[in-house]
C-alpha atoms as a PDB file:
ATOM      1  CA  UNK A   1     184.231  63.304  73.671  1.00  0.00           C
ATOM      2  CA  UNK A   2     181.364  62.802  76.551  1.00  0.00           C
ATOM      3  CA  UNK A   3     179.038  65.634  76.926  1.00  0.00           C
ATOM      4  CA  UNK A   4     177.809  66.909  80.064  1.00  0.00           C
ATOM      5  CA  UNK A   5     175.419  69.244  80.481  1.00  0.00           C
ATOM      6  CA  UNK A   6     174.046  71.349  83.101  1.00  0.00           C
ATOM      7  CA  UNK A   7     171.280  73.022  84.349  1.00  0.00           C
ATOM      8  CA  UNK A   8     171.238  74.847  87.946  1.00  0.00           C
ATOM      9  CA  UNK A   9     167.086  73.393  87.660  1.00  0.00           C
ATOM     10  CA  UNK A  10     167.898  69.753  87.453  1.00  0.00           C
ATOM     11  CA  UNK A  11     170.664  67.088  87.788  1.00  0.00           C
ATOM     12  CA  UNK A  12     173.574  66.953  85.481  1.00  0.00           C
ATOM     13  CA  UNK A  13     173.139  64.905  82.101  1.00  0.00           C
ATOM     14  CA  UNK A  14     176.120  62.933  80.823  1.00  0.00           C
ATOM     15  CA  UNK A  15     175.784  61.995  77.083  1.00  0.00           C
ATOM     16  CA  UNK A  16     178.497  59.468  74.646  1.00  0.00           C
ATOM     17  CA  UNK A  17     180.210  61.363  72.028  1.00  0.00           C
ATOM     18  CA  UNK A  18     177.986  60.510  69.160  1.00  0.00           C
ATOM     19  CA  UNK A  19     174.548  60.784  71.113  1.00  0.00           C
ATOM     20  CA  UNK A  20     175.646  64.539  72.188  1.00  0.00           C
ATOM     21  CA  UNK A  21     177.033  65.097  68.340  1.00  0.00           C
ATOM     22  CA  UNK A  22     173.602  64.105  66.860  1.00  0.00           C
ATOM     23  CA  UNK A  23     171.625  66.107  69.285  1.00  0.00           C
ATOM     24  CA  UNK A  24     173.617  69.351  67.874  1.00  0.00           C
ATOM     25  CA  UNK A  25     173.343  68.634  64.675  1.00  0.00           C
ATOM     26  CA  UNK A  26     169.449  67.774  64.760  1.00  0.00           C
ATOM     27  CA  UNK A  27     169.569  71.399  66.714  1.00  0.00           C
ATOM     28  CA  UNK A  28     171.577  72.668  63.219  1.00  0.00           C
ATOM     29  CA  UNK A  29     174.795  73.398  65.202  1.00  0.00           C
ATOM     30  CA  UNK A  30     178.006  71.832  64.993  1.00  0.00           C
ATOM     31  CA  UNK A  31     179.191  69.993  67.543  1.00  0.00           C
ATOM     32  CA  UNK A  32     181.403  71.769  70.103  1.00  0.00           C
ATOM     33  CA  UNK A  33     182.753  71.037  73.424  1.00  0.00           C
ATOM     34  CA  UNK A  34     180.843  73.902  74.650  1.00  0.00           C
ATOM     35  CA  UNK A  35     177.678  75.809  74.175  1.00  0.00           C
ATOM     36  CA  UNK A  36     174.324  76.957  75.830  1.00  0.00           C
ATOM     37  CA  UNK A  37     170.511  76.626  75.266  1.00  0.00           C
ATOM     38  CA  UNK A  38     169.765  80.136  76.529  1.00  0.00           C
ATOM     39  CA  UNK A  39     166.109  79.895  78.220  1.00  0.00           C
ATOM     40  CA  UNK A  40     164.052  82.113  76.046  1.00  0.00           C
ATOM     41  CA  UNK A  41     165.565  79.558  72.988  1.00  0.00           C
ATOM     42  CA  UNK A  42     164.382  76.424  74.689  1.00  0.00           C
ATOM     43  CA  UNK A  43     161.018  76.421  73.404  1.00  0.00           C
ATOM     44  CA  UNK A  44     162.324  76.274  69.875  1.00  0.00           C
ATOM     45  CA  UNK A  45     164.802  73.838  70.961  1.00  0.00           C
ATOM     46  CA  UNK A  46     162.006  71.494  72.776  1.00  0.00           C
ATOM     47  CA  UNK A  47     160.043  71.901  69.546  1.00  0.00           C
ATOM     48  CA  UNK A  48     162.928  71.264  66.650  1.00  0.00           C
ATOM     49  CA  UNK A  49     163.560  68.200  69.210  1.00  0.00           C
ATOM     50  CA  UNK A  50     159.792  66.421  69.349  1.00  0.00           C
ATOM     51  CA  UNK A  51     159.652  67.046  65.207  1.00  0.00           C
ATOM     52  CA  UNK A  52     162.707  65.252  65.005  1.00  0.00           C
ATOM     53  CA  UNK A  53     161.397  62.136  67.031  1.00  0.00           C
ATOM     54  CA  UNK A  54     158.141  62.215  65.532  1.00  0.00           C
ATOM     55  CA  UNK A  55     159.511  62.077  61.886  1.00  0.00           C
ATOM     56  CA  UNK A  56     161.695  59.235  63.216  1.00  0.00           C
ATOM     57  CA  UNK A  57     158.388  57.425  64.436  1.00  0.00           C
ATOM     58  CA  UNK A  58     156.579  58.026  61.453  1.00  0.00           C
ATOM     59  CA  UNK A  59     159.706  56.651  59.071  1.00  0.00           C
ATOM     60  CA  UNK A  60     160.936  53.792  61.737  1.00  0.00           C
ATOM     61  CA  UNK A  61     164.408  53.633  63.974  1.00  0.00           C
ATOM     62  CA  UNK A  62     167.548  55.030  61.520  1.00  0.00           C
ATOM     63  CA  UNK A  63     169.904  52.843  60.457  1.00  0.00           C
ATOM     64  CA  UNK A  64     168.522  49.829  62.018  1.00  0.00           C
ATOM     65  CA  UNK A  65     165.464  47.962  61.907  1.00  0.00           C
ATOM     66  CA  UNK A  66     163.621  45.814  64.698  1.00  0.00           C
ATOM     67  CA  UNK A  67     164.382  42.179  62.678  1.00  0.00           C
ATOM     68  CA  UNK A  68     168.222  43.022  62.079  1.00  0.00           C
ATOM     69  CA  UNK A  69     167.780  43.897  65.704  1.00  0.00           C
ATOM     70  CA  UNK A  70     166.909  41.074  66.876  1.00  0.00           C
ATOM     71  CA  UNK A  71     168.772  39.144  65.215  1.00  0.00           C
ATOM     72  CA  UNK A  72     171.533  40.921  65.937  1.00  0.00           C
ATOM     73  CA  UNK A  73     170.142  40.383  69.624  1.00  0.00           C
ATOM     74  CA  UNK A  74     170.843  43.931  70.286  1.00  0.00           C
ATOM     75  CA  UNK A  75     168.219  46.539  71.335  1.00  0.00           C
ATOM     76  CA  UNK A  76     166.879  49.280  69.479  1.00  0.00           C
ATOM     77  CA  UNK A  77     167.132  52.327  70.989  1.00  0.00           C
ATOM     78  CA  UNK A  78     164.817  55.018  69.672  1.00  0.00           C
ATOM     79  CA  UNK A  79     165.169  58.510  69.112  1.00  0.00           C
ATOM     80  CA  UNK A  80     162.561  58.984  71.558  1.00  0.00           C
ATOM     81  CA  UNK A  81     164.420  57.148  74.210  1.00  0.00           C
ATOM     82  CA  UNK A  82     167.584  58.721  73.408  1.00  0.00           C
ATOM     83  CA  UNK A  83     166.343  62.414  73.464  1.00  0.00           C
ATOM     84  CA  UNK A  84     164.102  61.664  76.925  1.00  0.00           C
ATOM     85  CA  UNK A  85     166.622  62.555  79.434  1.00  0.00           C
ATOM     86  CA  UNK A  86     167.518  65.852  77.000  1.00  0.00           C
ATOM     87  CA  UNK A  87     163.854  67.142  76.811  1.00  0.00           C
ATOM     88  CA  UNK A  88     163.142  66.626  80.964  1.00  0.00           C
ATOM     89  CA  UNK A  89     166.051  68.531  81.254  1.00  0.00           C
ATOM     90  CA  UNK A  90     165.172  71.298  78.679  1.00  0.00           C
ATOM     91  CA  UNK A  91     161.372  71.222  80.017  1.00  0.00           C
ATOM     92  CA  UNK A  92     162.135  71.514  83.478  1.00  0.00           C
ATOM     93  CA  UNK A  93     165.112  74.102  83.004  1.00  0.00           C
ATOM     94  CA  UNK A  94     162.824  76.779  81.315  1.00  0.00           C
ATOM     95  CA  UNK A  95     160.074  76.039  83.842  1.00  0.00           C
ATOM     96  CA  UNK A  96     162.847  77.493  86.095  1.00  0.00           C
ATOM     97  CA  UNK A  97     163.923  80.153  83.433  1.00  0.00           C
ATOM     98  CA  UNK A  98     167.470  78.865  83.559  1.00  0.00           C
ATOM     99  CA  UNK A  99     169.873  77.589  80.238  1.00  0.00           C
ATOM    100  CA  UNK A 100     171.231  74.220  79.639  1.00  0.00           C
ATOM    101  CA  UNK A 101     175.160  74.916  79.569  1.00  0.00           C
ATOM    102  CA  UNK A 102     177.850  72.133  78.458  1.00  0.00           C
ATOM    103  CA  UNK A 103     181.898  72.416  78.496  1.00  0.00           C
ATOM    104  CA  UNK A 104     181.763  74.779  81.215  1.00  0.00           C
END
């Protein structure tokens, strides 16, 4: 499944399957093909988001370190990096006062 979500204060944000999956579940929701960040809850959402990234930083990239990598001569994609696009979104859309919709 490809997630795209929406946001009448920004651009549309199209996210793989497993990126959009993890993002739920680090929210504590099971995935669905649809849902909504309601405005007031974006705050909470924003914050859940930045402790997840920072406990990532503090413990190191999941699953995959920089040597196996690089040897692997594949990137490593951070949290952080992955999340970026979701947080402008989520910043800028309550800024506006508007939710972050998907499936719809």
């Amino acid at each position: 499944m490809i997630y795209k979500f929406k946001s009448k204060a920004c651009g549309d944000l199209v996210m793989l399957g497993e990126h959009g999956d993890r993002l739920l579940r680090l929210l504590g929701r099971e995935p669905a093909a649809r849902g909504i960040f309601e405005a007031a809850a974006i705050p909470a959402v924003l914050a859940t988001l930045e402790a997840a990234v920072a406990a990532e930083t503090q413990a190191g990239p999941a699953g995959q370190d920089e040597a196996e990598a690089e040897a692997a001569d594949a990137p490593v994609v951070t949290l952080r990096q992955r999340l970026w696009p979701m947080v402008e979104m989520l910043r800028q859309s309550h800024a506006a006062g508007h939710p972050v919709v998907w499936g719809v």
